[in-house]
C-alpha atoms as a PDB file:
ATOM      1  CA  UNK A   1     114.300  67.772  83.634  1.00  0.00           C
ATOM      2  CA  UNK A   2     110.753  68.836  84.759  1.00  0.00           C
ATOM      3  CA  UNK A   3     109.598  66.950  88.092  1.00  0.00           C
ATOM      4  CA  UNK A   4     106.331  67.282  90.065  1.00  0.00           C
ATOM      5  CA  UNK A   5     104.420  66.364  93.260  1.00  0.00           C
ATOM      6  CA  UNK A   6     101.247  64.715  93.339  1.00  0.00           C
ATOM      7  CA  UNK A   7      99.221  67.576  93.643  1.00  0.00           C
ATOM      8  CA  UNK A   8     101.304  69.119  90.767  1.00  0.00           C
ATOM      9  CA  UNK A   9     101.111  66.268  88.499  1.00  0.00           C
ATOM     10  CA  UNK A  10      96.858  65.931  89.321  1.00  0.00           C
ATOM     11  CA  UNK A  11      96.739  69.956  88.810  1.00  0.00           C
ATOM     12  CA  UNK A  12      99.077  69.695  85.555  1.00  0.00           C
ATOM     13  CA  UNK A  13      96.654  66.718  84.006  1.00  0.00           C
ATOM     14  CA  UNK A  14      93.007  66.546  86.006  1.00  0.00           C
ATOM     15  CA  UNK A  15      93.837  63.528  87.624  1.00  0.00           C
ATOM     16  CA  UNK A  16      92.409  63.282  91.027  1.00  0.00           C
ATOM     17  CA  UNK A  17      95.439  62.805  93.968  1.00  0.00           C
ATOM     18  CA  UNK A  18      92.874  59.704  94.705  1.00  0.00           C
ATOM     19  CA  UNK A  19      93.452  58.117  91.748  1.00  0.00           C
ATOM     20  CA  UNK A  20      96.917  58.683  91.417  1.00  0.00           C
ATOM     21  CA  UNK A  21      97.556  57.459  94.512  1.00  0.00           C
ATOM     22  CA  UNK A  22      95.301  54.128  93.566  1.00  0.00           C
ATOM     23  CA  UNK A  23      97.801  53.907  90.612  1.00  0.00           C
ATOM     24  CA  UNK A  24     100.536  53.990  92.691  1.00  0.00           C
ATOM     25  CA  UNK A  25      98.760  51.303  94.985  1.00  0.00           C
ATOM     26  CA  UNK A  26      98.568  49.218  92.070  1.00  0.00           C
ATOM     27  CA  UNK A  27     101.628  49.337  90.610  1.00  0.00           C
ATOM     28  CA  UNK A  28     100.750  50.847  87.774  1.00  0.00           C
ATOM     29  CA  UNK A  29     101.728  54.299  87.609  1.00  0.00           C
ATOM     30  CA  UNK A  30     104.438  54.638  90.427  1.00  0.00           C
ATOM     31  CA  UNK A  31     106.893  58.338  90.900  1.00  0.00           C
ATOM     32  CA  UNK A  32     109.896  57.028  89.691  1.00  0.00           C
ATOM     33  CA  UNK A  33     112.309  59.770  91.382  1.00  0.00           C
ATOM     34  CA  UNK A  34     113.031  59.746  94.964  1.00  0.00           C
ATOM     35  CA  UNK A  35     114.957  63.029  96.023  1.00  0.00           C
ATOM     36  CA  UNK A  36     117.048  63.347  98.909  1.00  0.00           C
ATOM     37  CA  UNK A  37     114.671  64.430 101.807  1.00  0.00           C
ATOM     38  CA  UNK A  38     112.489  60.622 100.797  1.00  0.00           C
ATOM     39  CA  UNK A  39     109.980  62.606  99.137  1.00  0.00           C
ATOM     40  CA  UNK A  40     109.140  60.793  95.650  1.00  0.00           C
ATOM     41  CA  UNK A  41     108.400  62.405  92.713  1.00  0.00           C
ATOM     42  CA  UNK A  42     107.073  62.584  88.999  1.00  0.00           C
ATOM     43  CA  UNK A  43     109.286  62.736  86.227  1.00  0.00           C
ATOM     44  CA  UNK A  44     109.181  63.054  82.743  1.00  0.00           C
ATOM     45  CA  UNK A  45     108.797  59.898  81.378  1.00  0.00           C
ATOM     46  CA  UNK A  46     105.610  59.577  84.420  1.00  0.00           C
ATOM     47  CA  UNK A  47     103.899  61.980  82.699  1.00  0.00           C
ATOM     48  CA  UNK A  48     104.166  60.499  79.477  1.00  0.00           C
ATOM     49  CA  UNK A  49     103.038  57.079  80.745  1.00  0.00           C
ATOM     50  CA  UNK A  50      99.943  58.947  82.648  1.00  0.00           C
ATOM     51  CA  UNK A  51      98.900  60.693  79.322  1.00  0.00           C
ATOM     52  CA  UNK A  52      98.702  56.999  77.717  1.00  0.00           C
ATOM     53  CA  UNK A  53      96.773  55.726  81.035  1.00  0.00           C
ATOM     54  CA  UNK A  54      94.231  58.398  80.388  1.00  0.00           C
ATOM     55  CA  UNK A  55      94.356  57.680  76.469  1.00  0.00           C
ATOM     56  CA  UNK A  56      93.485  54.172  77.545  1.00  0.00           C
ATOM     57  CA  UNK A  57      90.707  54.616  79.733  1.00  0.00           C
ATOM     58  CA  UNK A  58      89.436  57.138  77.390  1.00  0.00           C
ATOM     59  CA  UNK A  59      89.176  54.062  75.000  1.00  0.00           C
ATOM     60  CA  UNK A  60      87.423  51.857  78.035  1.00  0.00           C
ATOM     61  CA  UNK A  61      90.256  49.684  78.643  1.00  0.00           C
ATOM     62  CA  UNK A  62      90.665  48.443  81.983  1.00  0.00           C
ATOM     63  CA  UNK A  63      93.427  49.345  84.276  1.00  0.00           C
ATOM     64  CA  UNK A  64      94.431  45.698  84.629  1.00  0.00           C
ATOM     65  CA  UNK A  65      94.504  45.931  80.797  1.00  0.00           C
ATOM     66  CA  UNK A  66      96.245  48.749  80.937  1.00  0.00           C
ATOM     67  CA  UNK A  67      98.645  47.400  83.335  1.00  0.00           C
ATOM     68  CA  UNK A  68      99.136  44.173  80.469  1.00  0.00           C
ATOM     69  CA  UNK A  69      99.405  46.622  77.447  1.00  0.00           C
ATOM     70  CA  UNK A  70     102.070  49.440  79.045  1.00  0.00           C
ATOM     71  CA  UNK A  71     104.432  46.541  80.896  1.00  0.00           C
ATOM     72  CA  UNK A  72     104.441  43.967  78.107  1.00  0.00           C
ATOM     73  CA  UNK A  73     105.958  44.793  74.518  1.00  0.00           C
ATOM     74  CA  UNK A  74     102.409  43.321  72.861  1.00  0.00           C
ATOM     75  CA  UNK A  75     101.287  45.055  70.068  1.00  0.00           C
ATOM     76  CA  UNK A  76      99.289  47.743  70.671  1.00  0.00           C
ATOM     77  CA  UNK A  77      97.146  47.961  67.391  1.00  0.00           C
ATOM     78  CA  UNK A  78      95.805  44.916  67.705  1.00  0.00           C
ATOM     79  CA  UNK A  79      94.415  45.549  71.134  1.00  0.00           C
ATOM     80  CA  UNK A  80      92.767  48.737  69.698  1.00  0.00           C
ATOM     81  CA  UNK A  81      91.250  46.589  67.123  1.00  0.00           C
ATOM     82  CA  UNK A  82      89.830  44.361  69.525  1.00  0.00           C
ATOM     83  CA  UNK A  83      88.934  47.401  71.401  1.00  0.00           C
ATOM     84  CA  UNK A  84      87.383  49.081  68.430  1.00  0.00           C
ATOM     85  CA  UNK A  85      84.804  46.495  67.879  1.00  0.00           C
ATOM     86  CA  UNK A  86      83.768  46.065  71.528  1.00  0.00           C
ATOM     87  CA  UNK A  87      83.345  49.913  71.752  1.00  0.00           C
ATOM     88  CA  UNK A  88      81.176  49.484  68.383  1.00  0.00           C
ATOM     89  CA  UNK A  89      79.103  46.766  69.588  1.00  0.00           C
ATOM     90  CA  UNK A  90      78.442  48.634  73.092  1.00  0.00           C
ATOM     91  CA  UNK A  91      77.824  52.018  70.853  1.00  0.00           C
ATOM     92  CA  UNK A  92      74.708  49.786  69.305  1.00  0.00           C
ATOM     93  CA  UNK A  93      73.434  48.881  72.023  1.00  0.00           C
ATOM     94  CA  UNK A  94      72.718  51.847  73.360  1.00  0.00           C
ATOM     95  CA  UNK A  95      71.284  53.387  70.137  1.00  0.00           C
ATOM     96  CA  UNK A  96      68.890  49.771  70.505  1.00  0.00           C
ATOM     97  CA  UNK A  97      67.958  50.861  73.246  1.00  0.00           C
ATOM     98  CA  UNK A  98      67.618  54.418  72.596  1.00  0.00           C
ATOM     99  CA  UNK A  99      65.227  53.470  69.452  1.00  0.00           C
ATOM    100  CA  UNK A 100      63.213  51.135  71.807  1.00  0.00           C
ATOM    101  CA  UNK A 101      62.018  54.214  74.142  1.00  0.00           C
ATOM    102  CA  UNK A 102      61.458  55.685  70.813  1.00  0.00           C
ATOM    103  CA  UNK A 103      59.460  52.813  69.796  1.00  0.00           C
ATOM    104  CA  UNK A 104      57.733  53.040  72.765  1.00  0.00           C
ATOM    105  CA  UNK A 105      56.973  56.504  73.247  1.00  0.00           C
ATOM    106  CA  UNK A 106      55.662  56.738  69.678  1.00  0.00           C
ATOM    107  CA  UNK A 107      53.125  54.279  70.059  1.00  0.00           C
ATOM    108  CA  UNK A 108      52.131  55.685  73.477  1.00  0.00           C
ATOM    109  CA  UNK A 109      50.397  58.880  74.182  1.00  0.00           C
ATOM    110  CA  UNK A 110      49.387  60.853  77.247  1.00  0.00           C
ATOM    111  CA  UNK A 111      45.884  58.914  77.006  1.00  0.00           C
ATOM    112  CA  UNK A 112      47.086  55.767  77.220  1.00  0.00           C
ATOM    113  CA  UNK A 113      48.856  53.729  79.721  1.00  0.00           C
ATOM    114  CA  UNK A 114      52.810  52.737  79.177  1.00  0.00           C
ATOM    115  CA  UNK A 115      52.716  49.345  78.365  1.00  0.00           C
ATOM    116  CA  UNK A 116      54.511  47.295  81.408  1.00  0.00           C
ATOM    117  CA  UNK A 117      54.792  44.242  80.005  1.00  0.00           C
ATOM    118  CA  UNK A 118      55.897  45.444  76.563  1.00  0.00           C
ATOM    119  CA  UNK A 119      58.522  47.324  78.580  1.00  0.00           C
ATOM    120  CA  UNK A 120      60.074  44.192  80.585  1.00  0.00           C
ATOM    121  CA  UNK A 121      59.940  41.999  77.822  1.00  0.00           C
ATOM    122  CA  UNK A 122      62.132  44.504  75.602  1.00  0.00           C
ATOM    123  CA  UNK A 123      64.446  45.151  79.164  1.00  0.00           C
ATOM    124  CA  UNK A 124      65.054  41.108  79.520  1.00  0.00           C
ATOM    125  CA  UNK A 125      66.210  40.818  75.338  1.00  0.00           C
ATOM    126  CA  UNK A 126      68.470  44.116  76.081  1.00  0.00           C
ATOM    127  CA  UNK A 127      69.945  42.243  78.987  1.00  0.00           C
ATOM    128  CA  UNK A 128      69.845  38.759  77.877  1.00  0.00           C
ATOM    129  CA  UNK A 129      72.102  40.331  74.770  1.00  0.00           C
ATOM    130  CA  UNK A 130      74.661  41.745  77.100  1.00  0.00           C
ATOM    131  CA  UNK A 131      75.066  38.089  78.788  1.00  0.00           C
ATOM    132  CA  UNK A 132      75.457  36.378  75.722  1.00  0.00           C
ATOM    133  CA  UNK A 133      77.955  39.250  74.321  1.00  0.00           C
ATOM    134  CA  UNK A 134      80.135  37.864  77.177  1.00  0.00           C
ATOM    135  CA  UNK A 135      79.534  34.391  75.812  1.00  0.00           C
ATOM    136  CA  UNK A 136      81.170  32.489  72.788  1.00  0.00           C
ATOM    137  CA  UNK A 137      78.148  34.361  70.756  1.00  0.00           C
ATOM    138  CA  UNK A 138      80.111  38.071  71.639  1.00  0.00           C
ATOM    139  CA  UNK A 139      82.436  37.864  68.803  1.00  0.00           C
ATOM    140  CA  UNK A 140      80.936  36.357  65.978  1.00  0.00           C
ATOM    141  CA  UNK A 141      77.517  37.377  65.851  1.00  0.00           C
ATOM    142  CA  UNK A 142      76.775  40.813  64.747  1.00  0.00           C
ATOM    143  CA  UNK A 143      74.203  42.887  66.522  1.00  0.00           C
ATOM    144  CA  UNK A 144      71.056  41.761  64.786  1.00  0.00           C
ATOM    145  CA  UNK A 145      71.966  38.312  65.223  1.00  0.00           C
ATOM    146  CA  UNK A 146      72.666  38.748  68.884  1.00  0.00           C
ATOM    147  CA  UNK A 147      69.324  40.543  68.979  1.00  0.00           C
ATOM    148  CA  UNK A 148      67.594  37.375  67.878  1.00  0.00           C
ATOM    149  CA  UNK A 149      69.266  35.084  69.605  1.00  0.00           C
ATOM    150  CA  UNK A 150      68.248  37.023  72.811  1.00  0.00           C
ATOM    151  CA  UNK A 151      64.757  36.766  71.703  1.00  0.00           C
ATOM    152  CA  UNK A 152      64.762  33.297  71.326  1.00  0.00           C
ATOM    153  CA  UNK A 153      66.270  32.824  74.638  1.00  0.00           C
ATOM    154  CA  UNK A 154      63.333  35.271  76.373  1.00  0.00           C
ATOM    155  CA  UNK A 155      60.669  33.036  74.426  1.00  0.00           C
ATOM    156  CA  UNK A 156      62.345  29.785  75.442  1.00  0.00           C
ATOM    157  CA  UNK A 157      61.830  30.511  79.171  1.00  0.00           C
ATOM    158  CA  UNK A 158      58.113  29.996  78.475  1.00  0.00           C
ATOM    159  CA  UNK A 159      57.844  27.856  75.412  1.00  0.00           C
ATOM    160  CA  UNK A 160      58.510  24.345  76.451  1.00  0.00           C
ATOM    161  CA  UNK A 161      57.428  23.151  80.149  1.00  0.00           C
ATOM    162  CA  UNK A 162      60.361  21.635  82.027  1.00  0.00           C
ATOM    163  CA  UNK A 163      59.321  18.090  81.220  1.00  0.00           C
ATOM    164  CA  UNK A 164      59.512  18.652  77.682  1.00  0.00           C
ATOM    165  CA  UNK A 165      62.792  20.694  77.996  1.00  0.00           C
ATOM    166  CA  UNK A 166      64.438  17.657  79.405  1.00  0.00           C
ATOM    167  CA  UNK A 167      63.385  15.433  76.775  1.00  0.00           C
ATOM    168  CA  UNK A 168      64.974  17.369  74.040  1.00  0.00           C
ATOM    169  CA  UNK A 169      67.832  17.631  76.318  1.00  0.00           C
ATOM    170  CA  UNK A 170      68.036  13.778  76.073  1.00  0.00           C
ATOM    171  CA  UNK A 171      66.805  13.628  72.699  1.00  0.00           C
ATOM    172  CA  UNK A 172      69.882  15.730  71.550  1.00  0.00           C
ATOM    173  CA  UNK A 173      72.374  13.776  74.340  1.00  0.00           C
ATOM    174  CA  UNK A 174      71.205  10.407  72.669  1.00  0.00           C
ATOM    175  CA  UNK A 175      72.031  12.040  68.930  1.00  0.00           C
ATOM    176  CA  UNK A 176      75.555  13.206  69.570  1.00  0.00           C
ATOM    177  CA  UNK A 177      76.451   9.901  71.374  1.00  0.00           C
ATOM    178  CA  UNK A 178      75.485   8.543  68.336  1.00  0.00           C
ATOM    179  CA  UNK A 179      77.048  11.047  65.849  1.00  0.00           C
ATOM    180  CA  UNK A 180      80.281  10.046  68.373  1.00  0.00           C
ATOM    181  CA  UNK A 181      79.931   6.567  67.407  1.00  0.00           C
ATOM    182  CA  UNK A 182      79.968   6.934  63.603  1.00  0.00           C
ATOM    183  CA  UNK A 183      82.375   9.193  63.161  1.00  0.00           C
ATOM    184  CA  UNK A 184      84.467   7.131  61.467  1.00  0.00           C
ATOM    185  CA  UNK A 185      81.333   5.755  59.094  1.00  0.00           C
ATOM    186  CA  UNK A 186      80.896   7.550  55.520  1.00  0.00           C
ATOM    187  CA  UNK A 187      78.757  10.232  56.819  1.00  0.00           C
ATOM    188  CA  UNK A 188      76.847   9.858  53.415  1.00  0.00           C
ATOM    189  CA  UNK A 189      75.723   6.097  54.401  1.00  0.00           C
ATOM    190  CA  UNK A 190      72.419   5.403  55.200  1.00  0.00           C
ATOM    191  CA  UNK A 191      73.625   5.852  58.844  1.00  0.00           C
ATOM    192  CA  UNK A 192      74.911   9.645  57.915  1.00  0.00           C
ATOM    193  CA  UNK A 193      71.298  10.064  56.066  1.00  0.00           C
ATOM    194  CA  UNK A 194      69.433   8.581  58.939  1.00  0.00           C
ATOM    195  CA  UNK A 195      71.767  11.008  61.611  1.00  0.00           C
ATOM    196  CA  UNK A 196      70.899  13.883  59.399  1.00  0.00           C
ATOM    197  CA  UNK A 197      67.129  13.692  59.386  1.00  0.00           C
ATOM    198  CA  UNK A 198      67.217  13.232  63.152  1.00  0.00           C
ATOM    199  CA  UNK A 199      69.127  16.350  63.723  1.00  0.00           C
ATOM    200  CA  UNK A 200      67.038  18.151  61.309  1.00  0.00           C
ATOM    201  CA  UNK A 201      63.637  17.044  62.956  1.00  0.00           C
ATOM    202  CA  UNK A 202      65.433  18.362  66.472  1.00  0.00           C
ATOM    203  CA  UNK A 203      66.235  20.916  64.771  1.00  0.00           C
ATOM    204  CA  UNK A 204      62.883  22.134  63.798  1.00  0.00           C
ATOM    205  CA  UNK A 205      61.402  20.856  66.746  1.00  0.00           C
ATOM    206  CA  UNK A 206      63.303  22.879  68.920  1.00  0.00           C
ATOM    207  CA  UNK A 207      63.490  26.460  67.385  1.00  0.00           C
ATOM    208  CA  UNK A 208      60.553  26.655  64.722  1.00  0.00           C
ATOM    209  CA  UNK A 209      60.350  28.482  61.575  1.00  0.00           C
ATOM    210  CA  UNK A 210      60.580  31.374  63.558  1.00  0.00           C
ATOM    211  CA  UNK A 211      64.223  31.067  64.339  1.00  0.00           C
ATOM    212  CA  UNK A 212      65.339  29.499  60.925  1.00  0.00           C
ATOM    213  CA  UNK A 213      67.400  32.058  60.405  1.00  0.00           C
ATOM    214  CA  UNK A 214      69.203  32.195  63.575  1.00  0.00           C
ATOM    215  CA  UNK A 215      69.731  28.082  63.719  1.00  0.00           C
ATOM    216  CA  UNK A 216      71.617  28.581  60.729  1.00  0.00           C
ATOM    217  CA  UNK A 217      73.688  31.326  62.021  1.00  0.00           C
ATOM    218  CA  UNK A 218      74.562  29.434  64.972  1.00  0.00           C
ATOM    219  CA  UNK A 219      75.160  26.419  63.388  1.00  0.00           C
ATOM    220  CA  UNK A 220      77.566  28.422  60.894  1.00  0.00           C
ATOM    221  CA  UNK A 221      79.383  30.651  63.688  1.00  0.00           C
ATOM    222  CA  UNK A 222      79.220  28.475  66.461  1.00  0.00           C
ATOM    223  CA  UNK A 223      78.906  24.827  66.225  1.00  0.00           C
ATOM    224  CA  UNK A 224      80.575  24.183  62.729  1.00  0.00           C
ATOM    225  CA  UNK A 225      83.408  26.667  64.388  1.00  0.00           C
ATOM    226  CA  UNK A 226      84.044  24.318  67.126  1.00  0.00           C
ATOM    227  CA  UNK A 227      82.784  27.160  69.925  1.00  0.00           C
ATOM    228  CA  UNK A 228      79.897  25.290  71.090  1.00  0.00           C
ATOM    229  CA  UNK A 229      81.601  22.022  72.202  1.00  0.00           C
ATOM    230  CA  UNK A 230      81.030  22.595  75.892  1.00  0.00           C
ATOM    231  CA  UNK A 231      77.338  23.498  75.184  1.00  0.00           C
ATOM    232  CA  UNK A 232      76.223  21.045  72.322  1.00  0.00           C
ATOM    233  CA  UNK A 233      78.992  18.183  73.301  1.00  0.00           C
ATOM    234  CA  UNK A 234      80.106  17.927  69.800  1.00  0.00           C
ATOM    235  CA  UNK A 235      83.300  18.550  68.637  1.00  0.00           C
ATOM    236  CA  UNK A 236      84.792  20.138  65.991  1.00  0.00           C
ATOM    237  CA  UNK A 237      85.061  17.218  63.727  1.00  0.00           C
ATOM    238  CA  UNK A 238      81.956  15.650  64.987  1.00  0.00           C
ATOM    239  CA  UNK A 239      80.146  18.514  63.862  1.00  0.00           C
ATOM    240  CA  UNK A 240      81.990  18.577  60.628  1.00  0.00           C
ATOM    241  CA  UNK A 241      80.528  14.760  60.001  1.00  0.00           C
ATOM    242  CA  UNK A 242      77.476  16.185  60.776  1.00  0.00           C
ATOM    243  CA  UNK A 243      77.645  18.971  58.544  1.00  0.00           C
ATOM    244  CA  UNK A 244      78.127  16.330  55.621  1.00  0.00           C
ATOM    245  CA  UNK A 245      75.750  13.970  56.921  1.00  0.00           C
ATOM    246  CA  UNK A 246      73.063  17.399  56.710  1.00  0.00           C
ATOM    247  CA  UNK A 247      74.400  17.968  53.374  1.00  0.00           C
ATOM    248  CA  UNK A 248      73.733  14.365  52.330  1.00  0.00           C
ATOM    249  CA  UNK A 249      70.434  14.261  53.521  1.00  0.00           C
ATOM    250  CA  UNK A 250      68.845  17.639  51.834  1.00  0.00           C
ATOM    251  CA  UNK A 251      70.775  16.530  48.660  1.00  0.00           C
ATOM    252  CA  UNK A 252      69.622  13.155  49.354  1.00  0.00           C
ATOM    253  CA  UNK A 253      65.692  14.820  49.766  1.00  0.00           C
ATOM    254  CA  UNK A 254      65.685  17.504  47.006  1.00  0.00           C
ATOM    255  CA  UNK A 255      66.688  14.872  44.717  1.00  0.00           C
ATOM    256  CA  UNK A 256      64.050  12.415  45.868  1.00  0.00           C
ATOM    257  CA  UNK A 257      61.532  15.360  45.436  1.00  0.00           C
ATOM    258  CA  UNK A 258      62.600  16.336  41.894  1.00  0.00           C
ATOM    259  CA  UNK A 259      63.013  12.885  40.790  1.00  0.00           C
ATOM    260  CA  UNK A 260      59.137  12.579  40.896  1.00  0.00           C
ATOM    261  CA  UNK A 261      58.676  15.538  38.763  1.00  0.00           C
ATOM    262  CA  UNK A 262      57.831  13.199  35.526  1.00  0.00           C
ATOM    263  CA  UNK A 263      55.012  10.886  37.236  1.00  0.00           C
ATOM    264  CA  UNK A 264      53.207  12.974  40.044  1.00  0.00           C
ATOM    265  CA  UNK A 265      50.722  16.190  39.459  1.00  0.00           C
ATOM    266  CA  UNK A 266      52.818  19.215  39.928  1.00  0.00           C
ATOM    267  CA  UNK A 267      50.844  20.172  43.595  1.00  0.00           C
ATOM    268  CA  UNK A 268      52.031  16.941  45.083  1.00  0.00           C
ATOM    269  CA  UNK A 269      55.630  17.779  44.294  1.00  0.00           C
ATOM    270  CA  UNK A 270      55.282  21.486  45.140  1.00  0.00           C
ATOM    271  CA  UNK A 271      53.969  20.166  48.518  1.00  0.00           C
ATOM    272  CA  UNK A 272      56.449  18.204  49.508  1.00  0.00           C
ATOM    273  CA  UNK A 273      58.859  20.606  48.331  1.00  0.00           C
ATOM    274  CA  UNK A 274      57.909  23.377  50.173  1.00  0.00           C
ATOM    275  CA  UNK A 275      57.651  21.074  53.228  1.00  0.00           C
ATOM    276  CA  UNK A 276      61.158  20.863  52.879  1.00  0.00           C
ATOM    277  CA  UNK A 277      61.569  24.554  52.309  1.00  0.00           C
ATOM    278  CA  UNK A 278      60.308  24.989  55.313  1.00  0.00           C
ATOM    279  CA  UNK A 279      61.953  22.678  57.266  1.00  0.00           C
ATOM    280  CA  UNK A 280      65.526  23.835  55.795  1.00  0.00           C
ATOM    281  CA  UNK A 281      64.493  27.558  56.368  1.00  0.00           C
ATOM    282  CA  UNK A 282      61.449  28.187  57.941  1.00  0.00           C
ATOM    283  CA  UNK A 283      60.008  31.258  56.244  1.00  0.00           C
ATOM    284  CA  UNK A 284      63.038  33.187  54.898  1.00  0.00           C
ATOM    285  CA  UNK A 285      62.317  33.579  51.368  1.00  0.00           C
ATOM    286  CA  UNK A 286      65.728  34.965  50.253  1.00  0.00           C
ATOM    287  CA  UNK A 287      67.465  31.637  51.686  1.00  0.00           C
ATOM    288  CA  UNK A 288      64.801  29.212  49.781  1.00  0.00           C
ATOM    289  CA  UNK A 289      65.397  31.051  46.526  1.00  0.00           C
ATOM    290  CA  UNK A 290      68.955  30.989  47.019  1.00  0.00           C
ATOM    291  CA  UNK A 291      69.234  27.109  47.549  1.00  0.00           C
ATOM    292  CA  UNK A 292      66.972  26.605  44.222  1.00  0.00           C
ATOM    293  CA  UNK A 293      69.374  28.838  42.686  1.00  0.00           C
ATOM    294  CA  UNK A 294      72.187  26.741  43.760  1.00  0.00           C
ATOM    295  CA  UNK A 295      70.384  23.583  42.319  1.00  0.00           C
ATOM    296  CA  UNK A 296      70.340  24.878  38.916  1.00  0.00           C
ATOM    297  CA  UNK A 297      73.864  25.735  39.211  1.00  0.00           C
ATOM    298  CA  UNK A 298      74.064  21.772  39.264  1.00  0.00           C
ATOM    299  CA  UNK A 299      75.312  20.582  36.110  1.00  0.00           C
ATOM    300  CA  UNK A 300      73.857  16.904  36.249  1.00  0.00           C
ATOM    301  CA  UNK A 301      70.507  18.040  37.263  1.00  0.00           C
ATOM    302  CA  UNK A 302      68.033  17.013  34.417  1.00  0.00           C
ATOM    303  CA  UNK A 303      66.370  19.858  32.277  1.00  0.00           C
ATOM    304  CA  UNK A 304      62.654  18.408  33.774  1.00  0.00           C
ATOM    305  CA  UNK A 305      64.568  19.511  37.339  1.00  0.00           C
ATOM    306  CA  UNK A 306      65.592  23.182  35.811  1.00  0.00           C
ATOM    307  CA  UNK A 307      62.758  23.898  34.405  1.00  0.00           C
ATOM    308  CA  UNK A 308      60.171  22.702  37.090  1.00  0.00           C
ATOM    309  CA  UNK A 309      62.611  24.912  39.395  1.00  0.00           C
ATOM    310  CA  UNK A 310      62.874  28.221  37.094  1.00  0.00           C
ATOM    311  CA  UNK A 311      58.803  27.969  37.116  1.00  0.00           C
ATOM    312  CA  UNK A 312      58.461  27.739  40.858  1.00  0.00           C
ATOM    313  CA  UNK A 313      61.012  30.182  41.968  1.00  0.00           C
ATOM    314  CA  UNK A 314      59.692  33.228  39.090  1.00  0.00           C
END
């Protein structure tokens, strides 16, 4: 059986004796042969324990990961899926980045100065995406959603002055102590409607047609998921009620809207339909078409509805 020294074993597999030694320190990687004269030395079944250490570190686990993985009978595959998908979203990252000094450098030339403050303001959304990778957002979010919801945090820094930022802290404290105290209400009672409406107005209020798209990704991802609770205060089934109580209300709306179809000039009801388009999904035209689409899907919607919403959405 083939044995070697620490200088043998870091010659055999460019391993610095540092590190080998750290391993060692560590408990991770220790010479499990001791020979006569004390001297302790590599064996075999070292070497093949190394190779995976480097294997893993290759793959940028971490040695206390390592440690987990090599001393526990876990399954191994599943941490390399895990892994896989952390290594992807780090991989696009970089090529973000990469395209921004692109970006940047096209639009620049030796004439003309770099612009700064184009520069920093890119730099903070790169790093504000890293922090919220390492937040409930990392997993569920792809890249171009973290993206934007590192955009919205940069703009939210400026947008509302601190006196306004606590009273939508309050407003939104005062509407989930209430959504707390209904939840065992019909969340389609005029309660659930009035709830609804409320959130929706915060809603809008707070991120703008600008960030329609990304409310509804959070809300979808993270609230309705029950991985917001510590940072919205609602739970899973709170936001659940809520979710209904939404539902009721737009359903509640659109009908209300297409119910006047018959008696009002068709620019009044176009008005205060795409009002509500608006305040459902801001300017994402794909999402408005696909809720009309959904509408006519509705069996007990009248034919005045269907055809007043075939016209609109041509």
């Amino acid at each position: 059986m083939a044995q070697w020294y620490v200088k043998e074993l870091s010659q055999l597999t460019d391993v610095s004796v540092q590190t080998l030694h750290h391993y060692d320190r560590v408990n991770l990687l220790k010479p499990s042969i001791r020979l006569p004269n004390g001297y302790r030395v590599y064996s075999e079944k070292d070497l093949s324990k190394l190779q995976q250490i480097i294997a893993l570190k290759f793959f940028g686990f971490s040695l206390s990961q390592i440690k987990s993985l090599l001393s526990k009978n876990e399954n191994i595959i599943d941490h390399f899926t895990i892994q896989s998908s952390l290594l992807e979203k780090k991989a696009n990252t970089l090529l973000e980045a990469s395209q921004t000094l692109k970006n940047i450098i096209a639009g620049c030339s030796h004439n003309k100065s770099i612009p700064w403050e184009t520069i920093i303001k890119l730099i903070e959304v790169f790093r504000m995406m890293q922090t919220l990778e390492k937040t409930w957002a990392g997993k569920p979010l792809t890249q171009e959603e973290l993206k934007e919801y590192a955009s919205f945090e940069h703009e939210m820094k400026n947008k509302f002055s601190e006196s306004e930022r606590k009273a939508f802290e309050k407003g939104w404290d005062d509407l989930v102590n209430e959504i707390n105290s209904n939840l065992k209400k019909d969340p389609w009672s005029d309660i659930g409607l009035a709830l609804g409406e409320r959130c929706m107005e915060w809603v809008n209020s707070y991120y703008g047609k600008k960030f329609a798209s990304l409310r509804t990704t959070i809300w979808e991802k993270g609230i309705k998921e029950g991985l917001m609770t510590a940072e919205t205060g609602l739970s899973r089934e709170a936001a659940q009620w809520l979710d209904q109580a939404l539902d009721a209300y737009v359903k509640n709306r659109s009908s209300a809207i297409l119910g006047l179809i018959k008696n009002y000039p068709h620019k009044t009801v176009l008005k205060r339909w795409e009002d509500m388009m608006s305040d459902l999904f801001g300017d994402n035209q794909e999402k408005k078409k696909e809720f009309c689409l959904t509408l006519l899907d509705n069996k007990e919607l009248p034919k005045s509805a269907k055809d007043w919403l075939q016209n609109i959405i041509k």
